[in-house]
N, C-alpha and C. Protein backbone atom coordinates (compact mmCIF):
# COMPACT_ATOMS: atom_id res chain seq x y z
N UNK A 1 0.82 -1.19 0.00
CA UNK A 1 0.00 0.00 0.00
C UNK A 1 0.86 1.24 0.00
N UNK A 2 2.26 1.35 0.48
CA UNK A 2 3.05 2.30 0.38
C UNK A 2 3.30 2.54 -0.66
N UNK A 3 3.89 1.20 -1.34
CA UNK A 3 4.57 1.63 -2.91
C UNK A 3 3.66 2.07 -3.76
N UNK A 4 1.75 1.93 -3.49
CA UNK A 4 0.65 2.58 -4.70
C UNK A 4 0.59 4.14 -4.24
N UNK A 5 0.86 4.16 -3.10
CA UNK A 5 0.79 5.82 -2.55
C UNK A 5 2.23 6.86 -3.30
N UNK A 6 3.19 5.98 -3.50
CA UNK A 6 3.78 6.85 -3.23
C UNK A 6 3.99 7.48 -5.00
N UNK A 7 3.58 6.61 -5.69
CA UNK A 7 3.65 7.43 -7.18
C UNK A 7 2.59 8.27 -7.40
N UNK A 8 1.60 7.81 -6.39
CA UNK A 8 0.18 9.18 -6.04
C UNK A 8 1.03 10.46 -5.56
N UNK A 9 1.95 10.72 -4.50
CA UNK A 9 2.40 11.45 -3.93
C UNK A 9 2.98 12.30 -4.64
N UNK A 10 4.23 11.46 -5.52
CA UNK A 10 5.03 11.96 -6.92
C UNK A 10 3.70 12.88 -7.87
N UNK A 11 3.10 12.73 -8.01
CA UNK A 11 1.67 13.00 -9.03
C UNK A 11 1.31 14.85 -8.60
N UNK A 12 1.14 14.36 -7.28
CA UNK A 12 0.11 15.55 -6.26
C UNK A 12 1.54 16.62 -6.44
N UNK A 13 2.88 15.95 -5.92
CA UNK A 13 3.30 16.81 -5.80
C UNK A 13 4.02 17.77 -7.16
N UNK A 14 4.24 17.05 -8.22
CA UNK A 14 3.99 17.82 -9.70
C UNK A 14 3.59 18.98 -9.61
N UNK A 15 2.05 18.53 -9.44
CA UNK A 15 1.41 19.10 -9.89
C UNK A 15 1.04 20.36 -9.33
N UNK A 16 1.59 20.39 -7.87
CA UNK A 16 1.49 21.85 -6.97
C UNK A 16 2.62 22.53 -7.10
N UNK A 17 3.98 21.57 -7.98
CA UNK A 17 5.03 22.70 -8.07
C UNK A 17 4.46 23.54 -9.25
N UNK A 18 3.78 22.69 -10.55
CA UNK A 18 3.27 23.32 -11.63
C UNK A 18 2.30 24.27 -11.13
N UNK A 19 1.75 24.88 -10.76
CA UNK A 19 0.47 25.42 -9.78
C UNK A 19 1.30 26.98 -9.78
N UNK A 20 2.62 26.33 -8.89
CA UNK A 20 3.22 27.46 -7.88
C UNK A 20 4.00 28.44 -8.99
N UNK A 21 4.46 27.47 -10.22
CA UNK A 21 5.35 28.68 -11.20
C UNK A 21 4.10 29.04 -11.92
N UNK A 22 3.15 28.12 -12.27
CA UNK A 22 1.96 29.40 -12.81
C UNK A 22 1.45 30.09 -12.41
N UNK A 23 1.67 30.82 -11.17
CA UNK A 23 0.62 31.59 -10.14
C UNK A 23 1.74 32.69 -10.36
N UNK A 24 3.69 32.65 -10.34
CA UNK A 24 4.02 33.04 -10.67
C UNK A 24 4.71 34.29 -11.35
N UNK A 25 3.99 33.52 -12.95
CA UNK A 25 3.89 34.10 -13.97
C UNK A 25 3.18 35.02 -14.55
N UNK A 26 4.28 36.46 -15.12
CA UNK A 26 3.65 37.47 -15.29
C UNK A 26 2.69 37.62 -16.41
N UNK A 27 1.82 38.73 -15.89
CA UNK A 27 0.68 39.11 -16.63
C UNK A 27 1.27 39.92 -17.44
N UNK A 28 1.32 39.81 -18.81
CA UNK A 28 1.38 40.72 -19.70
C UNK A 28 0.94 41.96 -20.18
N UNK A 29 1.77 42.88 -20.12
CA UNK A 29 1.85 44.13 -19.99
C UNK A 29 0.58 45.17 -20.63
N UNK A 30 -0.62 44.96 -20.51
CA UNK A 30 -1.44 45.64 -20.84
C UNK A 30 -1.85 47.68 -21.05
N UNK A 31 -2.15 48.27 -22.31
CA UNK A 31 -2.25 49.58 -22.08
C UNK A 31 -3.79 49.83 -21.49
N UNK A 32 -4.04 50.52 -20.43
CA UNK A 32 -5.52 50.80 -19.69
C UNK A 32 -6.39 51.33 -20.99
N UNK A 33 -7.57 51.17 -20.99
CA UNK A 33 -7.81 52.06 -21.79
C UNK A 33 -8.91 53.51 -21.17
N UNK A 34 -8.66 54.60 -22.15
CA UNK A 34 -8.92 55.67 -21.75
C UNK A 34 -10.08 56.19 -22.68
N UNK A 35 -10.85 56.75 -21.43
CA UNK A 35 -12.44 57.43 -21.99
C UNK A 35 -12.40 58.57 -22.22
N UNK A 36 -12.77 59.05 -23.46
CA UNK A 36 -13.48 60.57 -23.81
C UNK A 36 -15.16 60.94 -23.70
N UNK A 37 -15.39 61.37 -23.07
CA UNK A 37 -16.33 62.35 -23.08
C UNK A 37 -16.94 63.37 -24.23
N UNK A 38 -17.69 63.08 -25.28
CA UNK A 38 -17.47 64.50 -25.98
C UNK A 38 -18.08 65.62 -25.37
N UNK A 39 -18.00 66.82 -25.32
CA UNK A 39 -18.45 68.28 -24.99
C UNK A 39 -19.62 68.64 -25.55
N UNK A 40 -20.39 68.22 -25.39
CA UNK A 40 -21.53 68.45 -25.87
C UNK A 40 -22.03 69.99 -26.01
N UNK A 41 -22.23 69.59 -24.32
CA UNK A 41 -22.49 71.95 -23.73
C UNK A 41 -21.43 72.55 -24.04
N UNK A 42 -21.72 73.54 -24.39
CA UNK A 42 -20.62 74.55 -24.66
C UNK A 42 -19.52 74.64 -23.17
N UNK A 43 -18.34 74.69 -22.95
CA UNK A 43 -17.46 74.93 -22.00
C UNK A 43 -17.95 76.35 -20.99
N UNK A 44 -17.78 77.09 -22.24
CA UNK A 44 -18.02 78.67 -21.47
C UNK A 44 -19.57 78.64 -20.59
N UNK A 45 -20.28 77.12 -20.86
CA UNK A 45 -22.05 77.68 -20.20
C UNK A 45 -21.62 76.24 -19.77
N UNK A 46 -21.55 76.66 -18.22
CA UNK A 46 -21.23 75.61 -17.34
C UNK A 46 -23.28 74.90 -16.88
N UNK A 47 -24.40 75.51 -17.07
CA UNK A 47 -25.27 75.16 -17.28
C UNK A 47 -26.23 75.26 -18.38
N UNK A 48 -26.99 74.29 -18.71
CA UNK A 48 -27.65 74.76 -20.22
C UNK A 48 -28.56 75.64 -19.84
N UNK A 49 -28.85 76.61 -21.19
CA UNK A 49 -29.26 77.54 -20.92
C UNK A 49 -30.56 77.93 -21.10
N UNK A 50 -31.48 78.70 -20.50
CA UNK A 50 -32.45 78.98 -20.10
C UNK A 50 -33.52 78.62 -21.19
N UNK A 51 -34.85 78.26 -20.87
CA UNK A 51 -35.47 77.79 -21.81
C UNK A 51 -35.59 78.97 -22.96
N UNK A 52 -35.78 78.69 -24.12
CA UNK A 52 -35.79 80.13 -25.28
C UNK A 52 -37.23 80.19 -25.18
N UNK A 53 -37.66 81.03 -25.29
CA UNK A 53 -38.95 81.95 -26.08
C UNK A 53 -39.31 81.34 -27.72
N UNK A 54 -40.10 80.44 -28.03
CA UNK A 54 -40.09 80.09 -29.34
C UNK A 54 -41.14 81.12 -30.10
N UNK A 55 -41.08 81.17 -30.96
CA UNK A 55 -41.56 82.14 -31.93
C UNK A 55 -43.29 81.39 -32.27
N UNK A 56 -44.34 82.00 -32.25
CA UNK A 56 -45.37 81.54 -32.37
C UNK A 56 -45.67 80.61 -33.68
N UNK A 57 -45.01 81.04 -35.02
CA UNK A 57 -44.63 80.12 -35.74
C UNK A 57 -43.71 79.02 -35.98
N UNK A 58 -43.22 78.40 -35.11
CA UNK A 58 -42.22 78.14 -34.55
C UNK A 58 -42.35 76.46 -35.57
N UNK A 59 -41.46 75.62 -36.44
CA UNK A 59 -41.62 74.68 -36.97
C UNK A 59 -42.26 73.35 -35.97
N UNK A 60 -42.98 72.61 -35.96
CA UNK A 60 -42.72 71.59 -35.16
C UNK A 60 -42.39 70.52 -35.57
N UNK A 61 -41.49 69.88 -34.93
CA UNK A 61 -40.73 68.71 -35.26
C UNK A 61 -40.94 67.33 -34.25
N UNK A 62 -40.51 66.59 -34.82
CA UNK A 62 -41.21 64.90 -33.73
C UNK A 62 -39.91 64.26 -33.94
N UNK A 63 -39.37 63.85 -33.24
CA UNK A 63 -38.06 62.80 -32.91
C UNK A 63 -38.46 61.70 -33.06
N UNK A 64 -37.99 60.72 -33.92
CA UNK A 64 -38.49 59.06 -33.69
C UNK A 64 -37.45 58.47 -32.98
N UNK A 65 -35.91 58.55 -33.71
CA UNK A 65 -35.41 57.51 -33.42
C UNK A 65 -33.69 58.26 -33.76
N UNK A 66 -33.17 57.81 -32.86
CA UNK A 66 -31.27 57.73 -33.07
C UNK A 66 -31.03 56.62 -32.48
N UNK A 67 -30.02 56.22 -33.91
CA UNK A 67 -28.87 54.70 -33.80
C UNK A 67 -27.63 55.33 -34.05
N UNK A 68 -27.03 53.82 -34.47
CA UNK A 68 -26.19 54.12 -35.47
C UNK A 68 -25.61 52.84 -35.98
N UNK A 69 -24.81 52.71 -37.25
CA UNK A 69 -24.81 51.24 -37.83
C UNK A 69 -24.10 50.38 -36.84
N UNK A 70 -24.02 49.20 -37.10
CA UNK A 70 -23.32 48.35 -36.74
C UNK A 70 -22.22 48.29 -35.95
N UNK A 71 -21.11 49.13 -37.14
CA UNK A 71 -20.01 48.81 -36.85
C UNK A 71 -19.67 49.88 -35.41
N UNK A 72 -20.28 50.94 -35.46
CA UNK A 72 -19.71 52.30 -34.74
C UNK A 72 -20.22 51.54 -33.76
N UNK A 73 -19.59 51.58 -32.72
CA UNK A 73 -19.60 51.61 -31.02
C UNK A 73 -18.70 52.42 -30.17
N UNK A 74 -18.62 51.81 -28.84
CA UNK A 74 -17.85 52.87 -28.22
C UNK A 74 -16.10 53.07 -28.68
N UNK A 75 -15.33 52.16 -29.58
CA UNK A 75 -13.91 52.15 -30.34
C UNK A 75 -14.17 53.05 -30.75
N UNK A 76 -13.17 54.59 -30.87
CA UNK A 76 -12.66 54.90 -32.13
C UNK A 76 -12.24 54.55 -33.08
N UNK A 77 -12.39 54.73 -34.18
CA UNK A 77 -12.40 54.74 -35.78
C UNK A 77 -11.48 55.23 -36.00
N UNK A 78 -9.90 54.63 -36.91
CA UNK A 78 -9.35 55.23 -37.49
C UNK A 78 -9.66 54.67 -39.30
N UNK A 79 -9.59 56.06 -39.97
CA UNK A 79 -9.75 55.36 -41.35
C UNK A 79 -7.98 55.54 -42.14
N UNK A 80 -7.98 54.52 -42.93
CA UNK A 80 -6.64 54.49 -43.26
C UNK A 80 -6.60 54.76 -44.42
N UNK A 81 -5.34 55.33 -45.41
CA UNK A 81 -5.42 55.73 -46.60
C UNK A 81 -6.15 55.44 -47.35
N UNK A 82 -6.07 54.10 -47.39
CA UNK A 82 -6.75 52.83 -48.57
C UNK A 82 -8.16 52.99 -47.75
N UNK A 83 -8.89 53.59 -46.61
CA UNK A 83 -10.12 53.34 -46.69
C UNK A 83 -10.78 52.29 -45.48
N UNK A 84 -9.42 51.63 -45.45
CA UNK A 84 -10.09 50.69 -44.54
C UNK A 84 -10.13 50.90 -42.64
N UNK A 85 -11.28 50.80 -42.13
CA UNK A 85 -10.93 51.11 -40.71
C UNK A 85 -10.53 50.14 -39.84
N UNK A 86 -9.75 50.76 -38.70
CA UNK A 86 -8.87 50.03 -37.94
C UNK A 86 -9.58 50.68 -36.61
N UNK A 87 -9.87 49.84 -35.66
CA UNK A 87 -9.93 50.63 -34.13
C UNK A 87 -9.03 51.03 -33.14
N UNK A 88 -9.02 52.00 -32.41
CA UNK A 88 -8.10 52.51 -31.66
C UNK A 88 -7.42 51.95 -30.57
N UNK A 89 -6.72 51.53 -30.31
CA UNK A 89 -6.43 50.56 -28.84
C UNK A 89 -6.56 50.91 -27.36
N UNK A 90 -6.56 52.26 -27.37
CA UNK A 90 -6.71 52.96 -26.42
C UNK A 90 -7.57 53.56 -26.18
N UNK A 91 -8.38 54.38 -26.92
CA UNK A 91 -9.07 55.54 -26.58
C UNK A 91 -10.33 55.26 -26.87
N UNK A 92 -11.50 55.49 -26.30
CA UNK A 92 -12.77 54.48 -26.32
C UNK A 92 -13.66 55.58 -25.67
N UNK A 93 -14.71 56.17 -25.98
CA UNK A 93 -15.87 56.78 -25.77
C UNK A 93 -16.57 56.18 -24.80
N UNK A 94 -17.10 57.17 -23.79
CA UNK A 94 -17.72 57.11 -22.43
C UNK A 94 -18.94 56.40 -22.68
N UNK A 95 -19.35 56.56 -23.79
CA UNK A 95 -21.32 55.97 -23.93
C UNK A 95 -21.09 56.10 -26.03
N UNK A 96 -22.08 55.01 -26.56
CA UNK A 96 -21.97 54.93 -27.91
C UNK A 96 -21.86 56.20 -28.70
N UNK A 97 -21.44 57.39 -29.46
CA UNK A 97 -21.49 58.44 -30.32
C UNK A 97 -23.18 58.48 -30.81
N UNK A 98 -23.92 57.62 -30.89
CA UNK A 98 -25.48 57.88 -31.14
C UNK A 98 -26.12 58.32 -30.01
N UNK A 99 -25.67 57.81 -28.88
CA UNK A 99 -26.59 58.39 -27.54
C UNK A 99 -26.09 60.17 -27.35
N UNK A 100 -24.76 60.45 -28.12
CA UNK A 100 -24.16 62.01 -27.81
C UNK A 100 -24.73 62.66 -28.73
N UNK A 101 -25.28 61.76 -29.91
CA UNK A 101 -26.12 62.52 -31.52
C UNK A 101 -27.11 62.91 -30.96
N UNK A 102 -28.38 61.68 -30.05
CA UNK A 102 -29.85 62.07 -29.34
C UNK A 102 -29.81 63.16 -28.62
N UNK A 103 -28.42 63.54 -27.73
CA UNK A 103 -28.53 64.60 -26.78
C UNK A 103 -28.60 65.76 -27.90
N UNK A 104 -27.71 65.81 -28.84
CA UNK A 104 -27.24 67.16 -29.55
C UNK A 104 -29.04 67.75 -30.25
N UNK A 105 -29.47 66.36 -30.87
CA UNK A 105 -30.72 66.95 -31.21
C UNK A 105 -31.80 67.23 -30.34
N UNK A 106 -32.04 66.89 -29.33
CA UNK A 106 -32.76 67.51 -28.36
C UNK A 106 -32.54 69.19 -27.71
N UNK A 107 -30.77 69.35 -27.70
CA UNK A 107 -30.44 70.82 -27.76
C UNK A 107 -30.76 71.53 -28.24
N UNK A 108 -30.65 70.94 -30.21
CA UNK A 108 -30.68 72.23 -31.02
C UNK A 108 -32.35 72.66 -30.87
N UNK A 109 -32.49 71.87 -30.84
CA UNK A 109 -34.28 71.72 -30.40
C UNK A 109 -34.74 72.56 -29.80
N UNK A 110 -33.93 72.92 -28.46
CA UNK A 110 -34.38 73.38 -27.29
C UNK A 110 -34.06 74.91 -27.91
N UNK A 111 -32.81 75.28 -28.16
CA UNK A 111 -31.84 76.05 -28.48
C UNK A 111 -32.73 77.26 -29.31
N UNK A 112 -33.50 76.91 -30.65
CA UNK A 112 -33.88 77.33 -31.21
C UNK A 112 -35.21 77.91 -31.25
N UNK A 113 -35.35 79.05 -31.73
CA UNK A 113 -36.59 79.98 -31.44
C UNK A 113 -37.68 79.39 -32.57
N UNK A 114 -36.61 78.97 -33.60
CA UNK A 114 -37.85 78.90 -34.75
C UNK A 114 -38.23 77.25 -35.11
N UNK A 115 -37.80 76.29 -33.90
CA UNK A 115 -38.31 74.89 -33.85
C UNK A 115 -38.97 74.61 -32.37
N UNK A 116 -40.21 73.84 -32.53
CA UNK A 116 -40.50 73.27 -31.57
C UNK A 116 -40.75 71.71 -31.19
N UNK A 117 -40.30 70.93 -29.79
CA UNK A 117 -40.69 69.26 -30.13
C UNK A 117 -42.03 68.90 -29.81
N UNK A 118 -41.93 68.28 -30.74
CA UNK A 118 -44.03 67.70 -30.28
C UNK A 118 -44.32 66.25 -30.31
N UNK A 119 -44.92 66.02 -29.58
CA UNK A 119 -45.08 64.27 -29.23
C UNK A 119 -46.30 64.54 -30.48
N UNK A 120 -46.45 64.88 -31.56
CA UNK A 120 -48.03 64.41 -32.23
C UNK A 120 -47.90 64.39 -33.92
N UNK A 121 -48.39 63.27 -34.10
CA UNK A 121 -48.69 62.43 -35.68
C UNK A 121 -48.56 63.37 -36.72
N UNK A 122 -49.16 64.64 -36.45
CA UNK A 122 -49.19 65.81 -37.86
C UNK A 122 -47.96 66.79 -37.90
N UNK A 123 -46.87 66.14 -37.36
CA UNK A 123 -45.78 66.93 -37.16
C UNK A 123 -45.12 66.18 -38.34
N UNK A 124 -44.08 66.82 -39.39
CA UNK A 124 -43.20 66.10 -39.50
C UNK A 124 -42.21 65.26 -38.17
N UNK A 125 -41.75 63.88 -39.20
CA UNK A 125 -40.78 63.68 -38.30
C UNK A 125 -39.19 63.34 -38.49
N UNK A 126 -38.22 62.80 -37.41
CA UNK A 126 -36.94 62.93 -37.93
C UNK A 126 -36.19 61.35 -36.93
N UNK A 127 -35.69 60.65 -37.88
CA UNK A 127 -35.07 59.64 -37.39
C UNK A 127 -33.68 59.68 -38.04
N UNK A 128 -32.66 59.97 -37.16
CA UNK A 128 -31.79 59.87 -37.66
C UNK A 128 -30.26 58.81 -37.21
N UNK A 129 -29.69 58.23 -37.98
CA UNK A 129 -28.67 57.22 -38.22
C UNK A 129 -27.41 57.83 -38.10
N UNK A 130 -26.59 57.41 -37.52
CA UNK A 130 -24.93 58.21 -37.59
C UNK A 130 -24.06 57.14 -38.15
N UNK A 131 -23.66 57.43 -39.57
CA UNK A 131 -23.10 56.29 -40.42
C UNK A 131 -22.01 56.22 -40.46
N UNK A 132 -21.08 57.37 -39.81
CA UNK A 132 -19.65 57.37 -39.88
C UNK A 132 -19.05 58.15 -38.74
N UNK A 133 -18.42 57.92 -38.07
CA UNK A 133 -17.94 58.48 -37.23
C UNK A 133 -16.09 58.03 -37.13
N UNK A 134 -15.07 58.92 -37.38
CA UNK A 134 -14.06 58.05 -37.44
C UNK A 134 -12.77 59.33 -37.19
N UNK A 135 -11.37 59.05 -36.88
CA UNK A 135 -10.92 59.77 -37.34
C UNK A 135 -9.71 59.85 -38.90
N UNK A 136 -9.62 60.71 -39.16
CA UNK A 136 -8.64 60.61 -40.55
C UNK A 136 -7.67 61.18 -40.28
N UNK A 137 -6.15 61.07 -40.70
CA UNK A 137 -5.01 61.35 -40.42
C UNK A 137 -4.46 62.25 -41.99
N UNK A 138 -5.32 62.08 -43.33
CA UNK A 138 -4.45 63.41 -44.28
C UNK A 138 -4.46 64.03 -44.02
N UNK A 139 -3.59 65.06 -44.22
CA UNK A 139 -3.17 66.62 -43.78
C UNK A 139 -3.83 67.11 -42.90
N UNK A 140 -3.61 66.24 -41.40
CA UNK A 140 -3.75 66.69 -40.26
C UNK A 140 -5.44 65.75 -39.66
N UNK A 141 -5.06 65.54 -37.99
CA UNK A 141 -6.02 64.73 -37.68
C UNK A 141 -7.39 65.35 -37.69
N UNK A 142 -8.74 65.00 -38.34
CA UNK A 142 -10.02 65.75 -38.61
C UNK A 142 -10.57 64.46 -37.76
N UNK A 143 -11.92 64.48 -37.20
CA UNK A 143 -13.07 63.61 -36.61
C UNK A 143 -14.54 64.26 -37.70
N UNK A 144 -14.46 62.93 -38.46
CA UNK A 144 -15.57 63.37 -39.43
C UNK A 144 -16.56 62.37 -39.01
N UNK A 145 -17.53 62.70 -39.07
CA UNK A 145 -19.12 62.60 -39.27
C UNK A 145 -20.01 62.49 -39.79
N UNK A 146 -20.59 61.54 -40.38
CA UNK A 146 -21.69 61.40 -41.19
C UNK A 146 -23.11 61.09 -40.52
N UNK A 147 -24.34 61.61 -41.30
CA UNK A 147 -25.57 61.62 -40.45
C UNK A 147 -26.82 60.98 -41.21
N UNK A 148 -27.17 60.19 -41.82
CA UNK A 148 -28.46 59.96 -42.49
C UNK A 148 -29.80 60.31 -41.42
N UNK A 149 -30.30 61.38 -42.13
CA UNK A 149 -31.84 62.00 -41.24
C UNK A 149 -32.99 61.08 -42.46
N UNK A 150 -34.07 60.61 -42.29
CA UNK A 150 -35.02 60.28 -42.67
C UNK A 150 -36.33 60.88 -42.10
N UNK A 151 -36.73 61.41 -42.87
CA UNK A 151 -37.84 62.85 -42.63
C UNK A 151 -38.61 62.70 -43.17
N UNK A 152 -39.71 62.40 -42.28
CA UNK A 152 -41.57 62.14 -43.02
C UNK A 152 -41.99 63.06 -42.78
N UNK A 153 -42.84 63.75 -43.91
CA UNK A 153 -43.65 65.13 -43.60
C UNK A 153 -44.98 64.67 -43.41
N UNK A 154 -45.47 65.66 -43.45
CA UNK A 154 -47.08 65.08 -42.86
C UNK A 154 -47.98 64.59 -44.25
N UNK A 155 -47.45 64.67 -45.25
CA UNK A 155 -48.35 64.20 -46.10
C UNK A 155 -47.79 62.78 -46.60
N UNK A 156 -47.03 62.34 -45.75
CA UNK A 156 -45.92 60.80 -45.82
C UNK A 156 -45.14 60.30 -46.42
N UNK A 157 -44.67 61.41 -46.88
CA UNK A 157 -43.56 61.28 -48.01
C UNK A 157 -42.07 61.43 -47.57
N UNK A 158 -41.29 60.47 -47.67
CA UNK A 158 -40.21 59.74 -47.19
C UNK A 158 -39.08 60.62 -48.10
N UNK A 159 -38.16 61.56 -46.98
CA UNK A 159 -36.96 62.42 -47.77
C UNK A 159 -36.07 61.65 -46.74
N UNK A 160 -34.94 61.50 -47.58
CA UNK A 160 -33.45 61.05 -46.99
C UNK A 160 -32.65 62.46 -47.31
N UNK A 161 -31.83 62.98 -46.33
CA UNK A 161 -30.82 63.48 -46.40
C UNK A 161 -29.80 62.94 -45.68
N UNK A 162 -28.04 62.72 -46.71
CA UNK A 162 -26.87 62.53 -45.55
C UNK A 162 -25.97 63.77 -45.44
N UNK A 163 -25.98 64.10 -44.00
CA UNK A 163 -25.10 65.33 -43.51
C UNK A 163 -23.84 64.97 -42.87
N UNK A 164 -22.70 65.35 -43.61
CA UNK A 164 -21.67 64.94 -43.68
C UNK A 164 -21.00 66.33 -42.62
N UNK A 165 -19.98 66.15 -41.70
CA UNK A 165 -18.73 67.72 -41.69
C UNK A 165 -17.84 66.81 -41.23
N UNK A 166 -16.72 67.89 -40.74
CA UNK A 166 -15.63 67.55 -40.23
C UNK A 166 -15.38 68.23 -39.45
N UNK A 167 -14.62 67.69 -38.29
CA UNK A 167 -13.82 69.13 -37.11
C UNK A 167 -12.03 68.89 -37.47
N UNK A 168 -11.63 69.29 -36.98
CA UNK A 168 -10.10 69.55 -36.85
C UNK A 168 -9.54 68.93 -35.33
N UNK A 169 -8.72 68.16 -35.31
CA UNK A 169 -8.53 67.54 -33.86
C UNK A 169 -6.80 68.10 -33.63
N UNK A 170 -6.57 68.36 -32.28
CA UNK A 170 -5.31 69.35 -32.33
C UNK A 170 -4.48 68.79 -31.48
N UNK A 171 -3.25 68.28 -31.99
CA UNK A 171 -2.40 67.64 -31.42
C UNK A 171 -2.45 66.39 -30.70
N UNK A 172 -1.78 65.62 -30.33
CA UNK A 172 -1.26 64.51 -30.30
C UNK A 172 -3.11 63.92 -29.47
N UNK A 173 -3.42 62.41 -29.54
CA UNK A 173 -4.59 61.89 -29.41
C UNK A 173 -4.55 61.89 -27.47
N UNK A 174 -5.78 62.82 -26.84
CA UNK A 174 -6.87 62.96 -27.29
C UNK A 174 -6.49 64.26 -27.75
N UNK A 175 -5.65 65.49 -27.59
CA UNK A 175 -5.74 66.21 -27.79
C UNK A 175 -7.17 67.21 -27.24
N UNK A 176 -8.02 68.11 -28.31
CA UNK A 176 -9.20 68.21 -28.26
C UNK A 176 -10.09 67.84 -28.47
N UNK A 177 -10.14 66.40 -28.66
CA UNK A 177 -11.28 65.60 -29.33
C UNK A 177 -12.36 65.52 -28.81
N UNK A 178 -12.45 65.83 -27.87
CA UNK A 178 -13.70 65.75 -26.67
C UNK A 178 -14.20 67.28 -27.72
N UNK A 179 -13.75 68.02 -27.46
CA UNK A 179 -14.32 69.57 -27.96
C UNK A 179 -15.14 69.69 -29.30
N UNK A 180 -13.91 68.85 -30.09
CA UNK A 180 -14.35 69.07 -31.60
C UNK A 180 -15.20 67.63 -31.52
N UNK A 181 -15.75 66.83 -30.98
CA UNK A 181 -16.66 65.76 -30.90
C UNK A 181 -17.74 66.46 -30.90
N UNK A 182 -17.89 67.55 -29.71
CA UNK A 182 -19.13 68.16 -29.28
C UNK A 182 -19.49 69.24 -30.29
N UNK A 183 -18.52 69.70 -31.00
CA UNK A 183 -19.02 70.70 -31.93
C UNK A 183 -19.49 69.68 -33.21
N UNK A 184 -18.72 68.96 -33.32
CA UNK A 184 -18.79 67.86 -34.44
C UNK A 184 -20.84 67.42 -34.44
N UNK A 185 -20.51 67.12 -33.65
CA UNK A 185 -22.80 66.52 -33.05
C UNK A 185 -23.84 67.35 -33.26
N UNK A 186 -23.16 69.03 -32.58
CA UNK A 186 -23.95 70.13 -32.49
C UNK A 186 -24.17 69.95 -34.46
N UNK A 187 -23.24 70.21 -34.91
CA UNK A 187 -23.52 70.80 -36.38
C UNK A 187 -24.01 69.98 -37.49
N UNK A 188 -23.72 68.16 -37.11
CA UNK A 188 -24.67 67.68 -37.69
C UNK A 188 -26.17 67.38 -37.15
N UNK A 189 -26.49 67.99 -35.93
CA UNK A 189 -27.87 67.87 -35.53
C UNK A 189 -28.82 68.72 -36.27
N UNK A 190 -27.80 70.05 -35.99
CA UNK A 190 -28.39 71.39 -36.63
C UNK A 190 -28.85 71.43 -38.16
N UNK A 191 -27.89 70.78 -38.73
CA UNK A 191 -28.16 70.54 -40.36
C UNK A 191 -29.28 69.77 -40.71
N UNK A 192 -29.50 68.47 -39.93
CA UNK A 192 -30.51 67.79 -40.30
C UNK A 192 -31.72 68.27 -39.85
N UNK A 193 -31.71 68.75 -38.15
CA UNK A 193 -33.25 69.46 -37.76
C UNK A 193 -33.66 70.79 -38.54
N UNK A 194 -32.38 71.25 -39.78
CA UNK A 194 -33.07 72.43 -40.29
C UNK A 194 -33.49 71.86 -41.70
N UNK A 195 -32.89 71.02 -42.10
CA UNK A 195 -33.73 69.87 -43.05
C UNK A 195 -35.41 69.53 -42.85
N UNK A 196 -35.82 69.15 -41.78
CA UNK A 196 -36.46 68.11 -41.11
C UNK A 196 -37.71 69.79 -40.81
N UNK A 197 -37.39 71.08 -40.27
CA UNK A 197 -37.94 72.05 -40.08
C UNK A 197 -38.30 72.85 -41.71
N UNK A 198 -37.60 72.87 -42.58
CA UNK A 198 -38.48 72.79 -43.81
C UNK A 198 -39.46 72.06 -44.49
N UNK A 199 -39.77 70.63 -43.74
CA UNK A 199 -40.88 70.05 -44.57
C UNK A 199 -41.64 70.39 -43.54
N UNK A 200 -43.06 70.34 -44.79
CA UNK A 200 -44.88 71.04 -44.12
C UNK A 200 -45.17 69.21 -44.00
């Protein structure tokens, strides 16, 4: 009974030296990764600002819906010469770029004298998609933006517009990207809700 124990023993004890150098062994050197915020509110208006006075003619507009495709999530987007995108390893957005699009259009919304939001059927309405979000590195780093708005007017007729810009991103990553993110949102919100405020 000794001699069946003792190649058990040999076994057990293997296997706790193997145990002890894998417990060990280092973890490979990982970079943290780091969240941006974009700026939505303006810096200088540390609170948003007071409700506006809308103009008695004032457009009304109806919100359905903000996404965005597939691929965009919280990774940054780099696009590469040839076109093709690569994600960032590091730098990763606080909440998806469509939930920072919903805020921007609810602003300009608010913002503006000559739009109003209305929960009701005879409003036009505005659903809009954020199809590109990325940054580009030719002649200097830009964070461009693309926006497909789909805009039913009240007589149900289906307009697509895509609102494209760009910001300018300044020096080494993040640089200002948070800034020019938030201006980046503001100006494609604005483009499409003044789209979306011309149809009857």
């Amino acid at each position: 009974m000794i001699r069946a124990s003792r190649p058990m023993l040999c076994v057990l004890l293997a296997i706790a030296c193997l145990g002890a150098v894998a417990c060990r062994l280092r973890r490979p050197a990982t970079t943290p990764s780091r969240m941006i915020e974009p700026q939505v509110l303006d810096p200088q208006l540390p609170e948003p600002a007071n409700q506006v006075t809308k103009a008695p003619n004032a457009a009304a507009v109806r919100l359905l819906d903000t996404q965005a495709r597939g691929h965009i999530g919280r990774r940054l987007l780099h696009q590469q010469p040839d076109g093709e995108l690569t994600e960032d390893p590091v730098w990763r957005w606080s909440s998806a770029p469509d939930r920072y699009l919903d805020t921007a259009l609810h602003m300009e919304v608010e913002s503006s004298t000559d739009m109003r939001l209305v929960d009701a059927g005879r409003a036009p309405t505005v659903a809009a998609t954020l199809l590109a979000w990325d940054l580009e590195s030719a002649g200097g780093t830009r964070l461009v933006g693309a926006v497909e708005f789909e805009i039913t007017s009240t007589d149900r007729a289906v307009h697509t517009q895509v609102v494209r810009a760009s910001e300018p991103v300044s020096g080494e990553l993040p640089g200002d990207l948070a800034a020019s993110a938030g201006r980046l949102l503001r100006h494609l919100a604005s483009e499409g809700l003044k789209a979306a405020a011309s149809e009857k």
